[in-house]
Protein backbone atom coordinates (compact mmCIF):
# COMPACT_ATOMS: atom_id res chain seq x y z
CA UNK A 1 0.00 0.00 0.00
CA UNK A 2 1.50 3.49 -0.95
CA UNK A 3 2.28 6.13 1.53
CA UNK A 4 -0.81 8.11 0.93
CA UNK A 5 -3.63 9.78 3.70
CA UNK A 6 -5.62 7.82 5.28
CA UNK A 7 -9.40 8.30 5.09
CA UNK A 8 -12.42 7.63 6.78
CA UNK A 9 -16.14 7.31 6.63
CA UNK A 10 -19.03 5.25 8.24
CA UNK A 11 -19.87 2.26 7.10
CA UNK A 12 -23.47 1.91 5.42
CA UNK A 13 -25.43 -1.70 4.62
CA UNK A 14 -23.83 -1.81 1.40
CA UNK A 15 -20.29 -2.03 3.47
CA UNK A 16 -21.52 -5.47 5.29
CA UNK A 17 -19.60 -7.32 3.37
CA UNK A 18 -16.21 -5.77 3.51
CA UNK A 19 -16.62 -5.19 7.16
CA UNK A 20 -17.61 -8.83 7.77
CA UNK A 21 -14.13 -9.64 6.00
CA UNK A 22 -12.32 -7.34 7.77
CA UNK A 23 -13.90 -8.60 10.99
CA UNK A 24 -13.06 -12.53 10.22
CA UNK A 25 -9.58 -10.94 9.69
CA UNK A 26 -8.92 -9.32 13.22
CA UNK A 27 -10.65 -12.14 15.28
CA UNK A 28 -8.69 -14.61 13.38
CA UNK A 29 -5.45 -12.95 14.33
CA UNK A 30 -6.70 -12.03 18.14
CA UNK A 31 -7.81 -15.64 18.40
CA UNK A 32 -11.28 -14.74 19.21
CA UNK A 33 -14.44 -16.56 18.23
CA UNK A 34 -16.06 -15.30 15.12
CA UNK A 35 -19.90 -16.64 14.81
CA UNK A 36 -20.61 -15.61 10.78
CA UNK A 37 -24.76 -15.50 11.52
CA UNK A 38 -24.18 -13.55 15.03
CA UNK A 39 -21.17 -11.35 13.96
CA UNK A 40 -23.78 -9.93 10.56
CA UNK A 41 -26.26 -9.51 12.77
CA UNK A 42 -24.30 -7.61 15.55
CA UNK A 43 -23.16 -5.44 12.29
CA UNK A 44 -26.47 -4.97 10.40
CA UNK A 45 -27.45 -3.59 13.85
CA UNK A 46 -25.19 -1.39 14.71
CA UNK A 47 -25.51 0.30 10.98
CA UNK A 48 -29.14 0.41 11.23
CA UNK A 49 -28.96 2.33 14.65
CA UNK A 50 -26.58 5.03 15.14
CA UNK A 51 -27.38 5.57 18.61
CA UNK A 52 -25.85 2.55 19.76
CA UNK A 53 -22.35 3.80 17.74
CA UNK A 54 -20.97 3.49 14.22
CA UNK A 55 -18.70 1.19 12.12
CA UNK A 56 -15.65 3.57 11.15
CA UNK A 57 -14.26 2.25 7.27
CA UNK A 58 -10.34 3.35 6.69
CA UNK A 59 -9.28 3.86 3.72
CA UNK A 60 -6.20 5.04 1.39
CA UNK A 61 -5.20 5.32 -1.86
CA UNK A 62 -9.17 3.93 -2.69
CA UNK A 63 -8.28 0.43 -0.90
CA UNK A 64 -9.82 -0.14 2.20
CA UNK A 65 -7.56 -0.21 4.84
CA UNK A 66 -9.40 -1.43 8.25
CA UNK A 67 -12.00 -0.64 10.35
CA UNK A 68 -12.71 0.95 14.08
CA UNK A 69 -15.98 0.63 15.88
CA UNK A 70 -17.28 2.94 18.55
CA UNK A 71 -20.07 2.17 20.55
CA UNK A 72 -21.75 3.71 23.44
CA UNK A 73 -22.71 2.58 26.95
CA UNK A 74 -23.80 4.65 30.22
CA UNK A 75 -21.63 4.35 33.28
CA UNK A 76 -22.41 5.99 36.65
CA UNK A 77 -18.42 5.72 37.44
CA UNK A 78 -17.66 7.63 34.33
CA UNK A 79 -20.98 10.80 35.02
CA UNK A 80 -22.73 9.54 31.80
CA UNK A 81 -22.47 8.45 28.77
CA UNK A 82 -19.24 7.09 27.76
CA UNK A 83 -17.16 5.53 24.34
CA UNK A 84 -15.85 2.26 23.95
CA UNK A 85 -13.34 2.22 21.08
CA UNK A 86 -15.09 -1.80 20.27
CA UNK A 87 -12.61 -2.97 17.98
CA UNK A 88 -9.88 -1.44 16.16
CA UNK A 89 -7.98 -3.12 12.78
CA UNK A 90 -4.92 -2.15 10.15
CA UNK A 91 -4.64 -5.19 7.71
CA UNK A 92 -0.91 -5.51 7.99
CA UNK A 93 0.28 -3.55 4.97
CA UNK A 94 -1.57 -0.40 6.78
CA UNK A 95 0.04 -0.67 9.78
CA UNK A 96 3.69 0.69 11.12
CA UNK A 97 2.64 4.36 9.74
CA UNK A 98 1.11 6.10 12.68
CA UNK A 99 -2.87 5.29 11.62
CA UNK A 100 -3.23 2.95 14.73
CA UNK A 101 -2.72 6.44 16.60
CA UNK A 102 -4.77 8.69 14.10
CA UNK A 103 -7.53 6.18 14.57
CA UNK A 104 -7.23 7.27 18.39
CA UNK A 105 -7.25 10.60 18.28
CA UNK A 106 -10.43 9.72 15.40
CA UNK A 107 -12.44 8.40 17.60
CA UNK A 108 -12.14 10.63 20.72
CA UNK A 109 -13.31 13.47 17.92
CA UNK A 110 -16.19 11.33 16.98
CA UNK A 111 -16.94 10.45 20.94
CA UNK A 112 -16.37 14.14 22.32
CA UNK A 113 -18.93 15.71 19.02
CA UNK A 114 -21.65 13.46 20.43
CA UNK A 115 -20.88 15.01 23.89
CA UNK A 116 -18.99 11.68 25.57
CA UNK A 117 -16.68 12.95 27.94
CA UNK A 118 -15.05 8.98 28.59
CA UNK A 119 -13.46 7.19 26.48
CA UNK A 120 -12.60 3.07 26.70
CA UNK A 121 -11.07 0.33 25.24
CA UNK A 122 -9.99 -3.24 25.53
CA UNK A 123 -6.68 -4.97 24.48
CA UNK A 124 -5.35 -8.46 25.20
CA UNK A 125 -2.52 -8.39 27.80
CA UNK A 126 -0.27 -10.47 25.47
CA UNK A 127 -0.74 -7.92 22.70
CA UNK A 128 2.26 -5.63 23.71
CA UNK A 129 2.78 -3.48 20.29
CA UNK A 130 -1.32 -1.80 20.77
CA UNK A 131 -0.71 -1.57 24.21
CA UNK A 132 2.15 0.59 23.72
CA UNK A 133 0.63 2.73 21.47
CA UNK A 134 -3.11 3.18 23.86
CA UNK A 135 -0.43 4.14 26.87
CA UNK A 136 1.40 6.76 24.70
CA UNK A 137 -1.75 7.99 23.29
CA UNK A 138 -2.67 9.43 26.93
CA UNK A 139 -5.12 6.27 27.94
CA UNK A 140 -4.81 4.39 31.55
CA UNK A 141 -4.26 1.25 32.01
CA UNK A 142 -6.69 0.90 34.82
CA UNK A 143 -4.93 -2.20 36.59
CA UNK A 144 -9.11 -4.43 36.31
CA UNK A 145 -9.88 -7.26 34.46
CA UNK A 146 -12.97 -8.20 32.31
CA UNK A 147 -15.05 -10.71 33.19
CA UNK A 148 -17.58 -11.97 30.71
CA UNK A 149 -21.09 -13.77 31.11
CA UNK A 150 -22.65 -14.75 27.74
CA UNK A 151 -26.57 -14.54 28.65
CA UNK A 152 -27.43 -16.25 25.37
C-alpha cells in the first residue's frame, strides 16, 4: 500500500460485506471466536442504529484499509455516557505508519462531538505493540480485568 492519507467514513449496509471480512480478519489474528450468523447480525445492527455507535471504514489510496468501531454505553463511574473504542484493525500492509494512533485521536473526535466525555477500550494483555501505542496515546491502564457472562 502506498504512503498516501488515510481516510475515513461510516460504514453503510452496502459495506456489510467488507466489514464482515475485515472482521473474520482481526478475530482470526486475536484468536477470538467469530460466529458468521451472530457477527452480521451484531453489524447490520449497529448500521441500522446510530445511537448505539458506528462502524468507522479506513481507507487510502481507494483500498480499504481497516475498520474501528465505537459504541456507546452509560456508566455511573464515568458521570454519563461514555465511548468504547469496540474494535480497532490495520490489515498488515496499513500498519507501522502512525494510523493505529490517528484512529485514536479519530475516535475521541467522533466520541467528544456526540458530547462523551469517557473514552474506553480493551486490548489483550499479550498484545504488547497496541498496548504501547493506547499508553502513549494518553489512555490508563486501569490495573481491572474483564469478566464476561454470555446470557445467550
Amino acid at each position: 500500500m502506498a504512503a498516501d492519507a488515510l481516510h475515513h467514513r461510516p460504514a453503510g449496509p452496502e459495506d456489510e460485506e467488507i466489514v464482515f471480512m475485515l472482521m473474520r480478519e482481526f478475530y482470526t489474528e486475536e484468536h477470538l471466536v467469530f460466529d458468521e450468523l451472530l457477527t452480521l447480525r451484531a453489524v447490520r445492527e449497529l448500521i441500522a442504529q446510530p445511537a448505539l455507535g458506528l462502524i468507522i471504514l479506513l481507507e487510502s489510496a481507494g483500498t480499504v484499509a481497516g475498520y474501528f468501531t465505537l459504541t456507546f454505553g452509560f456508566s455511573l463511574e464515568f458521570h454519563g455516557r461514555f465511548a468504547l473504542l469496540d474494535e480497532l484493525y490495520l490489515i498488515p500492509s496499513a500498519r507501522g505508519r502512525g494510523w493505529g494512533k490517528h484512529c485514536l485521536t479519530l475516535a475521541a473526535d467522533t466520541a467528544r462531538a456526540r458530547d462523551v466525555a469517557t473514552l474506553r477500550l480493551e486490548v489483550n494483555h499479550a498484545n504488547a505493540r497496541a498496548r504501547s501505542v493506547y499508553l502513549k496515546a494518553g489512555f490508563q491502564d486501569n490495573q481491572r480485568d474483564i469478566f464476561t457472562q454470555w446470557l445467550r
